[in-house]
N, C-alpha and C. Protein backbone atom coordinates (compact mmCIF):
# COMPACT_ATOMS: atom_id res chain seq x y z
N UNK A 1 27.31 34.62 18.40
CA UNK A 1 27.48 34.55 16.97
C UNK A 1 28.06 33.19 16.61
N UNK A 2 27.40 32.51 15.64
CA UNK A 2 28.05 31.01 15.25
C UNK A 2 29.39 31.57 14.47
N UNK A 3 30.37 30.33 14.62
CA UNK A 3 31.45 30.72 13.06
C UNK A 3 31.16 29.59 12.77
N UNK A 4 30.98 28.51 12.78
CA UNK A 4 30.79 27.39 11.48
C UNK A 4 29.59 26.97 11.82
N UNK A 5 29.36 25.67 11.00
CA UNK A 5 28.49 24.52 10.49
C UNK A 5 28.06 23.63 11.71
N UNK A 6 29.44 23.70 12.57
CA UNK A 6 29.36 22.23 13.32
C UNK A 6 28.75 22.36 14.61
N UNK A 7 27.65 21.51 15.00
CA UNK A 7 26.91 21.60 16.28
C UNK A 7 26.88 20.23 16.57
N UNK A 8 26.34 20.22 17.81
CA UNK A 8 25.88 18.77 18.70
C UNK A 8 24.79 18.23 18.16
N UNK A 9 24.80 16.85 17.40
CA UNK A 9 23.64 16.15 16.99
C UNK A 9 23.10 16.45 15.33
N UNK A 10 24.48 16.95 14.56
CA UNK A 10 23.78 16.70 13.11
C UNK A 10 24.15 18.66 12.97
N UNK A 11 24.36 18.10 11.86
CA UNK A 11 23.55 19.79 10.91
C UNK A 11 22.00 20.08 11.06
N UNK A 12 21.60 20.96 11.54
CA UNK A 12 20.51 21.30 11.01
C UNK A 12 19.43 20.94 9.63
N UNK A 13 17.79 20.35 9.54
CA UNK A 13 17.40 19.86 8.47
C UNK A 13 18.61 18.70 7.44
N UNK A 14 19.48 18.05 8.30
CA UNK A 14 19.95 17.08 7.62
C UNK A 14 19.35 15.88 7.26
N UNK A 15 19.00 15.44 5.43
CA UNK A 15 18.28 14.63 5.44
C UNK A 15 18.65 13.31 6.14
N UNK A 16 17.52 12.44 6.50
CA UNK A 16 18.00 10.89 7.52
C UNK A 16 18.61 9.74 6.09
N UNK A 17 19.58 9.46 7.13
CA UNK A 17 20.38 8.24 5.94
C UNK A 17 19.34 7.21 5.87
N UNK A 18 19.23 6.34 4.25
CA UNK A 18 18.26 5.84 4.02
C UNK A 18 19.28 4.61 3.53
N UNK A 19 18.85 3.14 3.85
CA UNK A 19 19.52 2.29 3.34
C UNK A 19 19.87 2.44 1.52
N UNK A 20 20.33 1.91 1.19
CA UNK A 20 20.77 1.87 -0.19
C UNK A 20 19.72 0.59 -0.66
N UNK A 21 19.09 -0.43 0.19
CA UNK A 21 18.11 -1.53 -0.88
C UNK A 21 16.82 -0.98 -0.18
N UNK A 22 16.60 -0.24 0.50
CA UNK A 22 15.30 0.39 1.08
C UNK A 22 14.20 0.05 -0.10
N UNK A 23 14.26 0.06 -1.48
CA UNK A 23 13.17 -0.34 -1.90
C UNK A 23 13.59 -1.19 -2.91
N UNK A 24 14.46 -2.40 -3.01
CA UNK A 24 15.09 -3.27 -4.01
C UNK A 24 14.93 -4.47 -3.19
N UNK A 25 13.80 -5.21 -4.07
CA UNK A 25 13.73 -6.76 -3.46
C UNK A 25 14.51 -7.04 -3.55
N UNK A 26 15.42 -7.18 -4.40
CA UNK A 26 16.66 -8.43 -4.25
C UNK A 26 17.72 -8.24 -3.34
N UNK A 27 17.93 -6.86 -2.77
CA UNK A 27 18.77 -6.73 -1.99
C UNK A 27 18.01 -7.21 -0.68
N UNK A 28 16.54 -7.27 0.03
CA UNK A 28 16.10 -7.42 0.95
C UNK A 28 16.10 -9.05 0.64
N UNK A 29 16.10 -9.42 0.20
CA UNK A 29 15.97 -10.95 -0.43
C UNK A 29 17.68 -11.89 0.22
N UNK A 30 18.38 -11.05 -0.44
CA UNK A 30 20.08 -11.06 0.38
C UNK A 30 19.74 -10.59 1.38
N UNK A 31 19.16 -9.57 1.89
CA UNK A 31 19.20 -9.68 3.61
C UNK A 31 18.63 -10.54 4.27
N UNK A 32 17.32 -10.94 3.92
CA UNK A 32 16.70 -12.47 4.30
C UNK A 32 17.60 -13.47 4.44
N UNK A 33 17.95 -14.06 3.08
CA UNK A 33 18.91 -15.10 3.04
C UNK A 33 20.44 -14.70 4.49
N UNK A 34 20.85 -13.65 4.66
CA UNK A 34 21.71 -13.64 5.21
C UNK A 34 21.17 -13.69 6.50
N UNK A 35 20.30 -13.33 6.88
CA UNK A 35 19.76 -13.58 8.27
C UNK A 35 19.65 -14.71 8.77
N UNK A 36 19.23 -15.64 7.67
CA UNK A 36 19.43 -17.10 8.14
C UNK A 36 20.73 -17.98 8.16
N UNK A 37 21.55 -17.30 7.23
CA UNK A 37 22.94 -17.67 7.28
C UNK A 37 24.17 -17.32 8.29
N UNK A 38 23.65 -15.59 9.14
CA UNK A 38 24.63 -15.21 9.98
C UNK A 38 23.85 -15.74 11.60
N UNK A 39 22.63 -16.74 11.50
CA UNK A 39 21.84 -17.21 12.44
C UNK A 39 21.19 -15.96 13.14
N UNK A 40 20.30 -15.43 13.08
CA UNK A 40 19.68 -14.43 13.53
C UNK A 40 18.72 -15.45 13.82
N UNK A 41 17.99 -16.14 13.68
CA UNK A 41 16.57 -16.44 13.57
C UNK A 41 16.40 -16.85 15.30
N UNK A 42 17.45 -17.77 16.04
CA UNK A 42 17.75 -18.26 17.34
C UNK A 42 17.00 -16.82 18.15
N UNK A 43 18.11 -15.85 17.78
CA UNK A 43 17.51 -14.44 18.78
C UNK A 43 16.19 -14.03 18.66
N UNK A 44 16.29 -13.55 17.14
CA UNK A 44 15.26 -12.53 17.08
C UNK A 44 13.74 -13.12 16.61
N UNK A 45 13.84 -14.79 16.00
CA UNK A 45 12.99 -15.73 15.63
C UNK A 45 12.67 -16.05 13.97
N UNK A 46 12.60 -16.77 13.70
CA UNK A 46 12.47 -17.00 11.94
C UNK A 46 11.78 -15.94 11.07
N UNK A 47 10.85 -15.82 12.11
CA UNK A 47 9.91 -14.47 10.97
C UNK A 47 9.94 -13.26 11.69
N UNK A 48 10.90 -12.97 12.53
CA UNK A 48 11.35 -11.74 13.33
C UNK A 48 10.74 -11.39 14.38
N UNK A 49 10.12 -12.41 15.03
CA UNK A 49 8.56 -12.41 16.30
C UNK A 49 9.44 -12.46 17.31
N UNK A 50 10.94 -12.87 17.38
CA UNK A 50 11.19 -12.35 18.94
C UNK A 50 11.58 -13.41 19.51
N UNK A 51 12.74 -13.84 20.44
CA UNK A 51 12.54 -15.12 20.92
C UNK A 51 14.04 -14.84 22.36
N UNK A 52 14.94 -15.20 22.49
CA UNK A 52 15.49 -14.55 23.56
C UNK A 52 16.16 -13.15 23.25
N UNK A 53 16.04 -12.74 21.83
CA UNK A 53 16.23 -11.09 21.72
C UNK A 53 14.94 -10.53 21.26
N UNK A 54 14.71 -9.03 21.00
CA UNK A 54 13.80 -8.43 20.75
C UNK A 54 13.09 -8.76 19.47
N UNK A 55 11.79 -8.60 19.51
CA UNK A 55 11.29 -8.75 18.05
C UNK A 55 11.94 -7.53 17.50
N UNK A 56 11.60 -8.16 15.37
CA UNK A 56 11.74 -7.40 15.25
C UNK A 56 10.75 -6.39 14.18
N UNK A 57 9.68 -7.10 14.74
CA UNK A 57 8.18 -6.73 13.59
C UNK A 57 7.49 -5.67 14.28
N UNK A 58 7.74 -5.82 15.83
CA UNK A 58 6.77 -4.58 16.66
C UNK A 58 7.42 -2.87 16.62
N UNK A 59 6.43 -2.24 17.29
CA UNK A 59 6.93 -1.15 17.46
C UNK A 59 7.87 -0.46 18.41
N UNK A 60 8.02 -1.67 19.02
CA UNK A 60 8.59 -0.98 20.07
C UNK A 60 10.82 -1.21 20.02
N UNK A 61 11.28 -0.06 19.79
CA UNK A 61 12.56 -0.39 19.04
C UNK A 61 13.70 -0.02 20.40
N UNK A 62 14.34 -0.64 21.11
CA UNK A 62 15.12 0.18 22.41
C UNK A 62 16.19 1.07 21.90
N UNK A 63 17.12 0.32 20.45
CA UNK A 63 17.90 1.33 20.15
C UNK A 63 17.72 2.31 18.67
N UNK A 64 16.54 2.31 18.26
CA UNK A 64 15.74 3.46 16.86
C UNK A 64 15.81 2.04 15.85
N UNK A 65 14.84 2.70 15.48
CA UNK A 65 13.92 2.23 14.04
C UNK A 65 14.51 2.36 12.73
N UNK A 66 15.65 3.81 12.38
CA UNK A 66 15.65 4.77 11.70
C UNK A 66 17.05 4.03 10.54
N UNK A 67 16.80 3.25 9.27
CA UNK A 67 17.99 2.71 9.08
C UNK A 67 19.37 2.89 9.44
N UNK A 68 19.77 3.74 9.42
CA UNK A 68 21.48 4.31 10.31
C UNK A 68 21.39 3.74 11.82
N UNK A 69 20.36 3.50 12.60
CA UNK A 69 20.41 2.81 13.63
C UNK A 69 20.41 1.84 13.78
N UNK A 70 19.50 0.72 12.80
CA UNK A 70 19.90 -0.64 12.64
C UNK A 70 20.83 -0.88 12.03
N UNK A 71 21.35 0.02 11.61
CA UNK A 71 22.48 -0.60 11.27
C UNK A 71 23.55 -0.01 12.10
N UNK A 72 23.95 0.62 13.12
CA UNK A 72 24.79 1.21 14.17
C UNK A 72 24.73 -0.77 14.58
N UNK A 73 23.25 -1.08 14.85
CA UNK A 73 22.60 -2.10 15.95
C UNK A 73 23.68 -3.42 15.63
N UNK A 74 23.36 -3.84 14.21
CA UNK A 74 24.63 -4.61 13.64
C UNK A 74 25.70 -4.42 13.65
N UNK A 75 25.92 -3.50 13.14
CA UNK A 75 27.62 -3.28 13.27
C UNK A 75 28.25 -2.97 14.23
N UNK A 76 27.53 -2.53 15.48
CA UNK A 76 28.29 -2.15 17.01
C UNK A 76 28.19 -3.10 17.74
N UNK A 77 26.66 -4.10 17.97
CA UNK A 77 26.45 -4.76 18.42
C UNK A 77 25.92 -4.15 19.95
N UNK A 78 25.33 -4.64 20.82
CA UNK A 78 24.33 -3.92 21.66
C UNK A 78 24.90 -4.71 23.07
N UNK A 79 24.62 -4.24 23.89
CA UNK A 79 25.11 -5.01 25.74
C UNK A 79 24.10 -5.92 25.53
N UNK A 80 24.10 -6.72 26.58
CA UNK A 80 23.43 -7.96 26.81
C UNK A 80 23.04 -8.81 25.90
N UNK A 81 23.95 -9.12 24.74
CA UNK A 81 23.41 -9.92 23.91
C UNK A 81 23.45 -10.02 22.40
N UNK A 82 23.42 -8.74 22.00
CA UNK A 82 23.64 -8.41 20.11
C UNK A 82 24.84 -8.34 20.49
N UNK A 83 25.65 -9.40 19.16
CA UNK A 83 27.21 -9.05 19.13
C UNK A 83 27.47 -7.71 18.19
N UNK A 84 28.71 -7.97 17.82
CA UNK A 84 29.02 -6.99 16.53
C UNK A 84 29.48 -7.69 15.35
N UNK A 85 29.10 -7.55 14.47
CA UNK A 85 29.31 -8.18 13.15
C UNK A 85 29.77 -7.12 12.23
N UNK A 86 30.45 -5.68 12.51
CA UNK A 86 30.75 -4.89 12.10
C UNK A 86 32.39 -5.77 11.13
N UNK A 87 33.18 -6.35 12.23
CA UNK A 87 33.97 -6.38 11.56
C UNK A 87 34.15 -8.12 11.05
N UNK A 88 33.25 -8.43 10.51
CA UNK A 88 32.36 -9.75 9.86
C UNK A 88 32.01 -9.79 8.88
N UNK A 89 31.18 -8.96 8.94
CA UNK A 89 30.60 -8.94 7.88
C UNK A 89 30.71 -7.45 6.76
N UNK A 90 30.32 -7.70 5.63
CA UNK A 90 30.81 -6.13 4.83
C UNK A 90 29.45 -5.50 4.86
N UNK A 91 29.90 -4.04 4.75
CA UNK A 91 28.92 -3.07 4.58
C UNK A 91 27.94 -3.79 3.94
N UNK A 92 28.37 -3.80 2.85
CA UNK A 92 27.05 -4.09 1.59
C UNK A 92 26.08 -5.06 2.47
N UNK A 93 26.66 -6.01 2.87
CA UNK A 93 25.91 -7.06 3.64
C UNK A 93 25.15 -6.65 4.62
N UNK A 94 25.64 -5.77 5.39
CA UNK A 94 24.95 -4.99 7.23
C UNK A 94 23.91 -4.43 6.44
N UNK A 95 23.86 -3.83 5.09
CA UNK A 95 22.82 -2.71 4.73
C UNK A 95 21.44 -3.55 4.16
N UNK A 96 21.51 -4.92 3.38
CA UNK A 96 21.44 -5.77 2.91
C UNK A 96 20.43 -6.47 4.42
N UNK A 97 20.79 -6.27 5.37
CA UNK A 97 20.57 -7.54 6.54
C UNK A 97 19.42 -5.84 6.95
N UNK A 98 20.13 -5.06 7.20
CA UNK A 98 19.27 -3.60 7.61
C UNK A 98 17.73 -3.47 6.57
N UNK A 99 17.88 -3.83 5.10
CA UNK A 99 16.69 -3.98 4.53
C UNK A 99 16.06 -4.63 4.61
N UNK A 100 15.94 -5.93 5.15
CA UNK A 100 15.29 -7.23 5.44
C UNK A 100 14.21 -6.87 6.66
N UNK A 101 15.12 -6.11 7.87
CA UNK A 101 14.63 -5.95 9.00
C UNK A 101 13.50 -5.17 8.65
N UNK A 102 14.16 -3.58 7.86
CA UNK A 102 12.81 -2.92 7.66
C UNK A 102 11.57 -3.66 6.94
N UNK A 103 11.64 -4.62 6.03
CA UNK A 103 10.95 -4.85 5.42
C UNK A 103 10.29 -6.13 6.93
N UNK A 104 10.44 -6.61 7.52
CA UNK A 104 9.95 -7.19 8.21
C UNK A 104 9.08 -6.69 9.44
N UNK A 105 9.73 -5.53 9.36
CA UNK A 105 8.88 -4.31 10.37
C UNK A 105 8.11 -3.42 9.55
N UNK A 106 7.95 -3.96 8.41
CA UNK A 106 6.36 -3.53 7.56
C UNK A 106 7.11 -1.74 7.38
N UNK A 107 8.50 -1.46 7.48
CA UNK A 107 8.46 -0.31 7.17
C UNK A 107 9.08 0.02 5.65
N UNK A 108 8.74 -0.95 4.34
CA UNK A 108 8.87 -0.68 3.31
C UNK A 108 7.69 -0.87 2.49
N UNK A 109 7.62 0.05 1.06
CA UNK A 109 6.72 -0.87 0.17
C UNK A 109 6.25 -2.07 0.20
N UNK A 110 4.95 -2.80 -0.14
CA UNK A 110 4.71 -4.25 -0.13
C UNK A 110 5.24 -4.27 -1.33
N UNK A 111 5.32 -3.52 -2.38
CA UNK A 111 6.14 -3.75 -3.67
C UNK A 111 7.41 -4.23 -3.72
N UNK A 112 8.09 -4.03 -2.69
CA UNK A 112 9.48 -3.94 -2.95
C UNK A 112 10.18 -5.06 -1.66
N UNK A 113 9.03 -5.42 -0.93
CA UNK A 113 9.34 -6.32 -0.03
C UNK A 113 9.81 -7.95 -0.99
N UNK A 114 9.98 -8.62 0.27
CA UNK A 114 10.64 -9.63 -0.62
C UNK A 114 9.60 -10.63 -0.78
N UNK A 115 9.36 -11.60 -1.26
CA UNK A 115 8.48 -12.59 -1.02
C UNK A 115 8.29 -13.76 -0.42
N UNK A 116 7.94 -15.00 -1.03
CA UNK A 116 7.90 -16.05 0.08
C UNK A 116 9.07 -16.75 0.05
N UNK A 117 9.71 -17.83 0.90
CA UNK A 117 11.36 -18.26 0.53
C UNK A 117 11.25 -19.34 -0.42
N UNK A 118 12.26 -18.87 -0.86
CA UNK A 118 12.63 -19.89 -2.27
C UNK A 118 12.52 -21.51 -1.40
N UNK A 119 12.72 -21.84 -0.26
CA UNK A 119 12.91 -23.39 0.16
C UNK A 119 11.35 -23.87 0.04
N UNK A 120 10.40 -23.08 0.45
CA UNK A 120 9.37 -23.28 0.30
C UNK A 120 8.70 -23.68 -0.97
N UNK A 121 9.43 -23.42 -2.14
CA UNK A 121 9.18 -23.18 -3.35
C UNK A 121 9.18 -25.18 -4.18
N UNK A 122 8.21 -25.63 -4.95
CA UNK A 122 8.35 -26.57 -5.14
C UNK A 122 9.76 -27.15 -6.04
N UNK A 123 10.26 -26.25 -7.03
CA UNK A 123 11.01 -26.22 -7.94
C UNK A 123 11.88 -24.77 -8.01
N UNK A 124 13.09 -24.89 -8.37
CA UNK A 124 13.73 -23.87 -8.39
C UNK A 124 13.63 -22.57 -9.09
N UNK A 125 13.18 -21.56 -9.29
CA UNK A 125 12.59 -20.74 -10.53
C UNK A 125 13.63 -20.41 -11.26
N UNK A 126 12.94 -20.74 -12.63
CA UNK A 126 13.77 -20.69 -14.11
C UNK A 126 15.08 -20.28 -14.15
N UNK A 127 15.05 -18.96 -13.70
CA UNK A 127 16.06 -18.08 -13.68
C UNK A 127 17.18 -18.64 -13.25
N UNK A 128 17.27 -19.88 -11.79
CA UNK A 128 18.34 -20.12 -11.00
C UNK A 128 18.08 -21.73 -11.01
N UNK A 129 17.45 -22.23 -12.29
CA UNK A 129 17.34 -23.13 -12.57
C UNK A 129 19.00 -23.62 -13.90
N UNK A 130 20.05 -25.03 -13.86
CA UNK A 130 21.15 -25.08 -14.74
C UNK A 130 20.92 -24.86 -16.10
N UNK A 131 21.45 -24.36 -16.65
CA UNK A 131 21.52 -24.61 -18.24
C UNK A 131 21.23 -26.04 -18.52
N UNK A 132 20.19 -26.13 -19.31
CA UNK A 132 19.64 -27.43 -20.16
C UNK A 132 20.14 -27.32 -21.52
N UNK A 133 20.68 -28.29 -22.30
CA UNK A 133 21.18 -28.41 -23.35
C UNK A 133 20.15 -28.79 -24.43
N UNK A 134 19.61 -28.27 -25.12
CA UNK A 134 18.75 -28.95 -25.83
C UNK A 134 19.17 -30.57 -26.66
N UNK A 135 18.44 -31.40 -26.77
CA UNK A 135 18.89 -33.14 -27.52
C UNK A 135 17.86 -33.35 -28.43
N UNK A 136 19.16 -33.26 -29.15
CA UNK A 136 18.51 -34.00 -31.33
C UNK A 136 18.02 -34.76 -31.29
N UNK A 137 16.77 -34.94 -31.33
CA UNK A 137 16.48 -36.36 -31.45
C UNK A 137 16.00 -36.88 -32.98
N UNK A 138 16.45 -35.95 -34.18
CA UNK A 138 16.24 -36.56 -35.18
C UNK A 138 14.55 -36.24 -35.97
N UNK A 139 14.11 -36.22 -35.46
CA UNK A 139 12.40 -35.89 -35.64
C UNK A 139 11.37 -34.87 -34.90
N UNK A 140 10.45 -34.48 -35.57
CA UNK A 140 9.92 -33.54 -34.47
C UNK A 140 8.64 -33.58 -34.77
């Protein structure tokens, strides 16, 4: 006869934790940008193809696929090689760096993925372009 709730490996039908930017470009956009800022690109390669750590575009995942695991992956950091950036970096950020990945492993919307990098970009777009002052010039 059970008396409670609590078992080995989860509650029963417990739904799987889902990142919080799982489908918000701009948060995968901050995970991009931070990937290149906390240097990921050395390991895992600029466009996530892999280079002395695992890719991270294929299927093949050693410690899960499943967001709560990439992000265990960050924040615990892994033997031979993944540090821990748990206590580095903030949540918001690990979850942020966790949406990037999925979206790089093709496991989000193309809607909601991020797009091409702003460095690439000829000019800065509008939005994150300075305040221009408009000038009188008297005639028009």
């Amino acid at each position: 006869m059970r008396v409670g709730q609590l078992q080995p490996g989860g509650a029963q039908g417990e739904a799987p934790v889902r990142s919080p930017y799982q489908d918000n470009a701009w948060g995968m956009g901050e995970g991009k940008r931070l990937y290149s800022a906390y240097n990921c690109a050395p390991c895992h390669g600029v466009n996530g193809g892999g280079a002395i750590g695992p890719p991270l575009i294929d299927d093949k995942w050693i410690y899960g696929a499943a967001p709560d695991q990439i992000y265990a992956t960050i924040s615990q950091g892994r033997p031979d090689g993944m540090p821990s950036f748990g206590g580095h970096v903030t949540t918001q950020q690990i979850w942020q760096l966790v949406s990037y990945v999925e979206a790089m492993a093709s496991q989000v919307k193309a809607t909601s993925a991020p797009s091409r990098n702003d460095d690439q970009m000829g000019a800065l777009p509008e939005s994150r372009q300075s305040k221009q002052v408009p000038v009188q010039t008297g005639h028009r």
